[in-house]
Protein backbone atom coordinates (compact mmCIF):
# COMPACT_ATOMS: atom_id res chain seq x y z
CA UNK A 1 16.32 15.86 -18.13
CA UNK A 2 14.80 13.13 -15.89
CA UNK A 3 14.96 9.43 -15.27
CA UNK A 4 12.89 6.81 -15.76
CA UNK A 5 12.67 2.60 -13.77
CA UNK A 6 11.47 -0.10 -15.42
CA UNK A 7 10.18 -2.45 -12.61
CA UNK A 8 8.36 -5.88 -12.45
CA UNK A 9 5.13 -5.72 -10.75
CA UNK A 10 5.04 -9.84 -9.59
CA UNK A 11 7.63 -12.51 -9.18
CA UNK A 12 10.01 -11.84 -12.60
CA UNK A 13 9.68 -12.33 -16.42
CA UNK A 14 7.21 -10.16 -16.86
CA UNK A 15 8.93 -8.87 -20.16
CA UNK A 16 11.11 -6.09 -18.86
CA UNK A 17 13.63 -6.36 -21.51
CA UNK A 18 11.04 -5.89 -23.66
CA UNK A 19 9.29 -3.20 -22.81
CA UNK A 20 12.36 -1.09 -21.39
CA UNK A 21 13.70 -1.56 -25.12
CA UNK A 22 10.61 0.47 -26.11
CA UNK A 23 10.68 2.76 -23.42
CA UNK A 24 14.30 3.53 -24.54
CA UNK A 25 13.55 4.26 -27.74
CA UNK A 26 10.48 6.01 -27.29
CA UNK A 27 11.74 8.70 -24.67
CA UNK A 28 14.97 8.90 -26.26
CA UNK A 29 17.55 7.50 -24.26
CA UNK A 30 20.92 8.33 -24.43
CA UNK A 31 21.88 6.26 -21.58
CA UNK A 32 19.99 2.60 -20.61
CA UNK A 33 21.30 1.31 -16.79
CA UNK A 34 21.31 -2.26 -16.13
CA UNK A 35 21.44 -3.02 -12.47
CA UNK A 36 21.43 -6.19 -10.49
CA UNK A 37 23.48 -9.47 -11.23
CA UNK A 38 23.67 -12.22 -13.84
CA UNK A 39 20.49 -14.43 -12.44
CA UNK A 40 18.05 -13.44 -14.45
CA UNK A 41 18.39 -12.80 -18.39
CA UNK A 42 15.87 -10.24 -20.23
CA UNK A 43 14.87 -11.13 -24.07
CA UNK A 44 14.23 -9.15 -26.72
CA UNK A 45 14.22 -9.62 -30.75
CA UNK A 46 17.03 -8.46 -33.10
CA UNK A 47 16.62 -7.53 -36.63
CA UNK A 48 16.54 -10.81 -37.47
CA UNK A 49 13.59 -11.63 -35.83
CA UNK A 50 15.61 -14.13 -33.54
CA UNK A 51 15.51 -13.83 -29.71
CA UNK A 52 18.28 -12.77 -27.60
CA UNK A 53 18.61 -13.00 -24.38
CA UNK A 54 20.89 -10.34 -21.95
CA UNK A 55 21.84 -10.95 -18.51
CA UNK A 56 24.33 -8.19 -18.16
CA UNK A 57 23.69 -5.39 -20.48
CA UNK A 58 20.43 -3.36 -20.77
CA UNK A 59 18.28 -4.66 -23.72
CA UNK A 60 18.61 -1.00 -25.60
CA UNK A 61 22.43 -2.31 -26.28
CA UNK A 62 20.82 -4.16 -29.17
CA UNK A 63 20.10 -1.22 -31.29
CA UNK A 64 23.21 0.19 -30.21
CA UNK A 65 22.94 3.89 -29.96
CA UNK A 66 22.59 4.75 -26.07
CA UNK A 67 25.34 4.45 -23.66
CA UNK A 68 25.34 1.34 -21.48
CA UNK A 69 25.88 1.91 -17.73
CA UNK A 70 26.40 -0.58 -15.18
CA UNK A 71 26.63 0.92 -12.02
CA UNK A 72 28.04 0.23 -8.43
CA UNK A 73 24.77 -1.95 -7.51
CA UNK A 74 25.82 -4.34 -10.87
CA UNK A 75 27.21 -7.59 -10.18
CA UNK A 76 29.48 -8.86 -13.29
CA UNK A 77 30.64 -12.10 -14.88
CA UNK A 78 33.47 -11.27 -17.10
CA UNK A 79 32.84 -14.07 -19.66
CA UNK A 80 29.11 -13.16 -19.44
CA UNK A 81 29.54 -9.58 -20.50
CA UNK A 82 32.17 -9.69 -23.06
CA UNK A 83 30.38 -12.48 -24.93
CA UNK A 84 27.22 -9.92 -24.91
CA UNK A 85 29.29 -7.09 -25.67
CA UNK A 86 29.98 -9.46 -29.19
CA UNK A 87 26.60 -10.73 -29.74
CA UNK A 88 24.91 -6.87 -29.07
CA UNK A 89 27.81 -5.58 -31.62
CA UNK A 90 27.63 -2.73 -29.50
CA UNK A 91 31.05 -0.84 -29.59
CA UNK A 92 33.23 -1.34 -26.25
CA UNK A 93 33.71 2.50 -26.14
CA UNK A 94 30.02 2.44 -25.10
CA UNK A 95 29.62 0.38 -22.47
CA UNK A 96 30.73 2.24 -18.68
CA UNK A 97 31.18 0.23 -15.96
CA UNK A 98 31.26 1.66 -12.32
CA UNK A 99 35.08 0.98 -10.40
CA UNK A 100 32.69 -0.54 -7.60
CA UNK A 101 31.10 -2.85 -9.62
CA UNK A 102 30.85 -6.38 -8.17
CA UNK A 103 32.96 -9.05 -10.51
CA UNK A 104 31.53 -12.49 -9.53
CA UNK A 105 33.78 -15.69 -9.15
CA UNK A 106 33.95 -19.48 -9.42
CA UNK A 107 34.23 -19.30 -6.08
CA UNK A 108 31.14 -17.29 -5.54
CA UNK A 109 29.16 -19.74 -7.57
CA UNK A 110 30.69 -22.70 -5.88
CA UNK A 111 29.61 -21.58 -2.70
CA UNK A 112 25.95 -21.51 -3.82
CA UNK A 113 25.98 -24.84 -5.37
CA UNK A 114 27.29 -25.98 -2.13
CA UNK A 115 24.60 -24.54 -0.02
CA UNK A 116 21.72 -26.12 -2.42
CA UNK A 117 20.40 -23.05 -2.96
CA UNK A 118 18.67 -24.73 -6.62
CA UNK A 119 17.37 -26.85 -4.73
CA UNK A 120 16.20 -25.61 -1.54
CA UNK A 121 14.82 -22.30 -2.72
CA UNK A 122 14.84 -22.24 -6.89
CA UNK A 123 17.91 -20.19 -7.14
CA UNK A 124 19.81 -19.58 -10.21
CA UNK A 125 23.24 -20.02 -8.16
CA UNK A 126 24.85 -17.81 -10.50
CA UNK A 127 26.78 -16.39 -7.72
CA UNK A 128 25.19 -13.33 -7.58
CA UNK A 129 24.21 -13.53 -3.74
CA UNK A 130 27.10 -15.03 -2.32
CA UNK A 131 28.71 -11.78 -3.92
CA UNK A 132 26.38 -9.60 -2.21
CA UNK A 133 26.87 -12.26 0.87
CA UNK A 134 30.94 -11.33 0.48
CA UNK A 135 30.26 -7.82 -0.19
CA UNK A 136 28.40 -7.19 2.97
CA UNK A 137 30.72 -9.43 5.15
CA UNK A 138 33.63 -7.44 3.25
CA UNK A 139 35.40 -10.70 3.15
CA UNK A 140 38.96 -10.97 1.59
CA UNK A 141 38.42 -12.08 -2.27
CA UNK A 142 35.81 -10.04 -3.10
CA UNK A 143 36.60 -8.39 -5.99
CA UNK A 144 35.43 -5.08 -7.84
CA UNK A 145 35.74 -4.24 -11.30
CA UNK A 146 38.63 -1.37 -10.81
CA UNK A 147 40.16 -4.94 -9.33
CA UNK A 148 40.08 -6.71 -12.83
CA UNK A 149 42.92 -5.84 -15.21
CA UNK A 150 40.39 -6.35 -18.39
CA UNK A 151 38.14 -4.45 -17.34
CA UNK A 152 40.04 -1.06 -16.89
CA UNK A 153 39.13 0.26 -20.20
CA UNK A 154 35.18 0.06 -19.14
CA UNK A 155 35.80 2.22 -15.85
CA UNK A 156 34.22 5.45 -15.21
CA UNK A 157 32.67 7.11 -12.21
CA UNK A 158 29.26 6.30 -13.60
CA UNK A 159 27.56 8.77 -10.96
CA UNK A 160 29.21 11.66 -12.73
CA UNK A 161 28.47 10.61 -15.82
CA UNK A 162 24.88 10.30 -15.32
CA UNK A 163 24.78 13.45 -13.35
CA UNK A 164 26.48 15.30 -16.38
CA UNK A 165 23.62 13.74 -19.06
CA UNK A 166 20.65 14.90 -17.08
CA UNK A 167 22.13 17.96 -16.62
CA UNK A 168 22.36 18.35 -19.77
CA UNK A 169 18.75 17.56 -20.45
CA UNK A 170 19.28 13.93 -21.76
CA UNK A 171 17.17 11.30 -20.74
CA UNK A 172 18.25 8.10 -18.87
CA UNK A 173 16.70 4.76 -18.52
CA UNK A 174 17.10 2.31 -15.69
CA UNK A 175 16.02 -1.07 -16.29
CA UNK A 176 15.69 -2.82 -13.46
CA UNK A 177 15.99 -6.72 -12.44
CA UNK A 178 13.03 -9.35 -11.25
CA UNK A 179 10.13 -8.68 -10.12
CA UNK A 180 9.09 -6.70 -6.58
CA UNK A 181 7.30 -10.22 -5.03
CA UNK A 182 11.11 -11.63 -4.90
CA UNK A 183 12.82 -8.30 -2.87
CA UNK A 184 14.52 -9.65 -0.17
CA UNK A 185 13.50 -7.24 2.02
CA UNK A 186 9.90 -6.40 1.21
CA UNK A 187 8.70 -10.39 -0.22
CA UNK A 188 6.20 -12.22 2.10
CA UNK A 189 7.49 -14.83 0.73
CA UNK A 190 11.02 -14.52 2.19
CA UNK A 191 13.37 -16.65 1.62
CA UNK A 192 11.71 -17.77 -1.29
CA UNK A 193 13.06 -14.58 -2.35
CA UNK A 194 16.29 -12.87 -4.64
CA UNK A 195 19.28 -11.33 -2.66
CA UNK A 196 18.54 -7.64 -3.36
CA UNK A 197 15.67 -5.34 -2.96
CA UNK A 198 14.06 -5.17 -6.11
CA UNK A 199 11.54 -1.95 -6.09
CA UNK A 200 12.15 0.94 -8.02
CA UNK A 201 13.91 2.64 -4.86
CA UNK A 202 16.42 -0.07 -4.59
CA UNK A 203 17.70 -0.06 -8.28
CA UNK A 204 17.95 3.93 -8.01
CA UNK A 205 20.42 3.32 -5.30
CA UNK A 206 22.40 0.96 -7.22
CA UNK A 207 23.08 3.55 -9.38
CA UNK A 208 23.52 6.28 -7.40
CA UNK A 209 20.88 9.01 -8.44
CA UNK A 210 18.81 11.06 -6.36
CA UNK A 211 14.85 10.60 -6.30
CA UNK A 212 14.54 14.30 -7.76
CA UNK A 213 15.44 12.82 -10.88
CA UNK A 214 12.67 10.57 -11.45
CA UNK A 215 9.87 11.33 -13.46
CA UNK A 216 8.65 8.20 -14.51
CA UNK A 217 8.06 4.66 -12.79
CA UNK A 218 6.99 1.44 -15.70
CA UNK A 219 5.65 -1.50 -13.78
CA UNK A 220 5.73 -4.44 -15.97
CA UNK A 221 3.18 -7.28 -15.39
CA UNK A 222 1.81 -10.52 -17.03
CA UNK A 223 -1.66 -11.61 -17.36
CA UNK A 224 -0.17 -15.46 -16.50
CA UNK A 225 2.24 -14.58 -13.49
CA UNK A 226 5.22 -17.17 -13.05
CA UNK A 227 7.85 -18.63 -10.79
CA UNK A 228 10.91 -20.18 -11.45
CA UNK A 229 11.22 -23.97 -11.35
CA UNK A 230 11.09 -25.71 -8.13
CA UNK A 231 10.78 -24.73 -4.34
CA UNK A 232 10.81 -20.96 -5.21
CA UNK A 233 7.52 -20.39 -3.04
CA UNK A 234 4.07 -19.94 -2.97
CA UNK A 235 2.61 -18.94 -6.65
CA UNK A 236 -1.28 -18.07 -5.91
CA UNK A 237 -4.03 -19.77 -8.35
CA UNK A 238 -0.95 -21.77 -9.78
CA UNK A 239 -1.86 -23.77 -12.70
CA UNK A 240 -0.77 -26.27 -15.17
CA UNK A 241 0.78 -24.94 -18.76
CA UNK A 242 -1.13 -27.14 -20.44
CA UNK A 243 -4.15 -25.20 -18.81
CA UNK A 244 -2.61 -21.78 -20.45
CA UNK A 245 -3.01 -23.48 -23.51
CA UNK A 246 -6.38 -24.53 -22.86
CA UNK A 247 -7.34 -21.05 -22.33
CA UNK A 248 -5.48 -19.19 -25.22
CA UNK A 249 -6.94 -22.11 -27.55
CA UNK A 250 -4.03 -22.07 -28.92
CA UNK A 251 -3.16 -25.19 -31.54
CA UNK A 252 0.68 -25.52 -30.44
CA UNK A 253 1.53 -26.24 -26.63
CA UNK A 254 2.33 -22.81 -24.85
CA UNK A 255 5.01 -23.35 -22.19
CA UNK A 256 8.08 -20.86 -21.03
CA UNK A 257 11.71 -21.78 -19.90
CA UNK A 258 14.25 -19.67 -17.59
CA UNK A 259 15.98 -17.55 -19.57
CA UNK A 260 18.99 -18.54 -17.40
CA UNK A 261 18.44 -22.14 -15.99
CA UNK A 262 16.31 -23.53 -19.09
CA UNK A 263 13.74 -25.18 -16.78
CA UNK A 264 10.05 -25.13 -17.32
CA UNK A 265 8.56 -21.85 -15.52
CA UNK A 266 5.73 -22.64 -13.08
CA UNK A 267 2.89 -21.04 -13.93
CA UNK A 268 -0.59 -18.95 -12.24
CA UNK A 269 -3.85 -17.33 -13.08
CA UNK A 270 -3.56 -13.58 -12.73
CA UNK A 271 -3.33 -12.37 -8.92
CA UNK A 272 -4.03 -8.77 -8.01
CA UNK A 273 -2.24 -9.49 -4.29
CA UNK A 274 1.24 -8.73 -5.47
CA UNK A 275 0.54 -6.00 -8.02
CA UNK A 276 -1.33 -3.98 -5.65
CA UNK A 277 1.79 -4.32 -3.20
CA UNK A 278 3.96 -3.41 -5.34
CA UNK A 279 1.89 -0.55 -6.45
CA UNK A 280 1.62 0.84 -3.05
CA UNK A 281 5.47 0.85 -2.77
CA UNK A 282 6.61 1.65 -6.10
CA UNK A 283 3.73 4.08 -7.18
CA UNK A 284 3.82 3.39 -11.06
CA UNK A 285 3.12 6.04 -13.20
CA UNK A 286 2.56 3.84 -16.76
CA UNK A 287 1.39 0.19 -16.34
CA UNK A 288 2.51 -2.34 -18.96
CA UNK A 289 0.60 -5.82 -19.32
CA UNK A 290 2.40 -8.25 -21.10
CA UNK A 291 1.18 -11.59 -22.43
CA UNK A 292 -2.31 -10.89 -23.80
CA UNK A 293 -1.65 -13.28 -26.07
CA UNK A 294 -2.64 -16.30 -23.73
CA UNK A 295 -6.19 -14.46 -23.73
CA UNK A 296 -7.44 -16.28 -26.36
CA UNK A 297 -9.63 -13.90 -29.11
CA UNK A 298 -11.10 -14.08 -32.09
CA UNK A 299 -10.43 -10.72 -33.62
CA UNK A 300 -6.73 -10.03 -33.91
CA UNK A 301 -5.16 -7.69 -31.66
CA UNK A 302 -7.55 -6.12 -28.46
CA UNK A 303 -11.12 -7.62 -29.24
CA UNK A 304 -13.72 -8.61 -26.80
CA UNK A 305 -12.53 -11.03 -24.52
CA UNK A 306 -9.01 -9.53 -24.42
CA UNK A 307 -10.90 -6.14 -23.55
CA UNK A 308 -12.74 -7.98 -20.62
CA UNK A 309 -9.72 -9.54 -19.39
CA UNK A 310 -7.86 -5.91 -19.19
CA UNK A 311 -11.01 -4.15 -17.83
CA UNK A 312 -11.13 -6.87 -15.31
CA UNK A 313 -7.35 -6.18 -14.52
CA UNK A 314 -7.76 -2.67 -14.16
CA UNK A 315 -10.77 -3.08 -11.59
CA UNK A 316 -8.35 -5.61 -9.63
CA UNK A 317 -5.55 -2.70 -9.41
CA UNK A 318 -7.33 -0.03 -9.56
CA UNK A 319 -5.31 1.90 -11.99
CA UNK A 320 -4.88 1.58 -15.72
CA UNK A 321 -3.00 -0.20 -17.82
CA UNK A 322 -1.10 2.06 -20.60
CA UNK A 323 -0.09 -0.24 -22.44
CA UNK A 324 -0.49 -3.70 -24.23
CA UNK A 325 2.28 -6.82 -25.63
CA UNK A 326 1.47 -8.95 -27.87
CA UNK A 327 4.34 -11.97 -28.04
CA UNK A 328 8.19 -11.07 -27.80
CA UNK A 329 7.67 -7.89 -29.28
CA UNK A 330 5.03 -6.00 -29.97
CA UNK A 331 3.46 -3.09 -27.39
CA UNK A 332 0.86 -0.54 -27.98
């Protein structure tokens, strides 16, 4: 029937995982598309209450009952995915993965570590952008996933597949990587900046859909915006953690990791600069703002100062924001 992008509205974690888990469920899915590479990993809670954390698959494989596409634009670690595959409990049979698919190497991740990519610009070095580097250069050892003998049973011209389900009125979900203030094409902040384009046209080309099929856009933002550790660029009104504590009075330290790299996030008051860019190119049609939680409030759930704090957002945007998290899991 339609498709709909989840998209991050600033510089990453702003709780896609999460809330494309939701949008999943709530529209239906019977596909979820993961696109983009292994260098950034999206969380969500299982039924045990315990976080998990995917860098492959789509979140939705945790309740295991849509389809799990990665398409042409994916970039794959073999170990990665299988090990998710067994953690999700999803069933193999379930999980489609485009002949064209990028399959990253040692070699790939090597070459990052070699050019001091940590180092000189935050990078995960998963090997994610020398594979794009190798793709584009169409050097010799690149490899694709029809090129990887365990992979065969996974392969399926993912196109037609998704083609055939909105045809057939189903609805698919594409959840989509980062956030739209690290695109390496659109960031003013270049080359403090990912190795893809990360707005919600890019990850519809990656997996090969036409923009007639979209109906919905999610922009996913955080009232605390971060960065990854390091020289990964200019954060504006960057703060301290222990100021986010400060200002959610909260009793126990507040302070985030890398889902990938395990190092302390950096950290900044809200900034309407890069949401209102990537409004203007992505054009949104539901808002999600993540994170209320470090609003500290009296009154559990939306009260009074939480309510300023979105009405204030709002004003800065100039749209509204549909919907609310709370922690790891909970939107309304």
């Amino acid at each position: 029937m339609s498709v709909s992008i989840v998209i991050g509205g600033q510089f990453g974690s702003e709780g896609k995982g999460k809330v494309a888990r939701f949008f999943a469920s709530k529209i239906g899915a019977s596909t979820v598309v993961r696109v983009g590479g292994t260098n950034s990993g999206h969380t969500v809670i299982n039924s045990n209450g315990e976080p998990v954390i995917f860098r492959i698959l789509p979140t939705a494989a945790i309740d295991r009952n849509a389809v799990c596409v990665l398409p042409a634009g994916s970039y794959l670690d073999v170990g990665i995915l299988f090990e998710e595959i067994a953690r999700s409990g999803i069933d193999p049979s379930m999980v489609k993965i485009h002949p064209n698919a990028a399959v990253i190497t040692d070699e790939q991740v090597k070459r990052e570590q070699t050019y001091a990519l940590s180092t000189r610009i935050g990078s995960t070095c998963s090997g994610t952008g020398a594979a794009v580097g190798m793709r584009v250069m169409r050097e010799t050892g690149f490899l694709q996933a029809k090129d990887v003998e365990i992979l065969k049973p996974f392969i399926c011209d993912t196109v037609d597949y998704l083609r055939a389900e909105i045809r057939n009125g189903k609805e698919v979900l594409i959840e989509g990587t980062q956030g739209y203030g690290l695109s390496n094409l659109h960031s003013e902040y270049y080359p403090y900046a990912t190795s893809r384009d990360t707005s919600a046209a890019g990850f519809l080309s990656e997996t090969g859909l036409s923009p007639f099929d979209v109906k919905t856009i999610v922009m996913v933002i955080r009232a605390f915006p971060i960065r990854v550790a390091g020289n990964s660029g200019e954060l504006p009104n960057e703060i301290t953690w222990d100021k986010v504590t400060e200002l959610a009075k909260s009793q126990s330290p507040i302070v985030e990791y890398t889902s990938v790299t395990k190092r302390v996030r950096r950290v900044g008051r809200f900034d309407a600069g890069i949401v209102n860019k990537t409004i203007i190119a992505n054009q949104p049609n539901q808002i999600v703002l993540n994170h209320l939680d470090y609003i500290a409030d009296d009154t559990v759930g939306i009260g009074h100062e939480r309510q300023d704090f979105i009405n204030d957002v709002q004003r800065s945007i100039n749209s509204p924001i549909d919907y609310i998290g709370l922690g790891p899991d909970v939107i309304f």
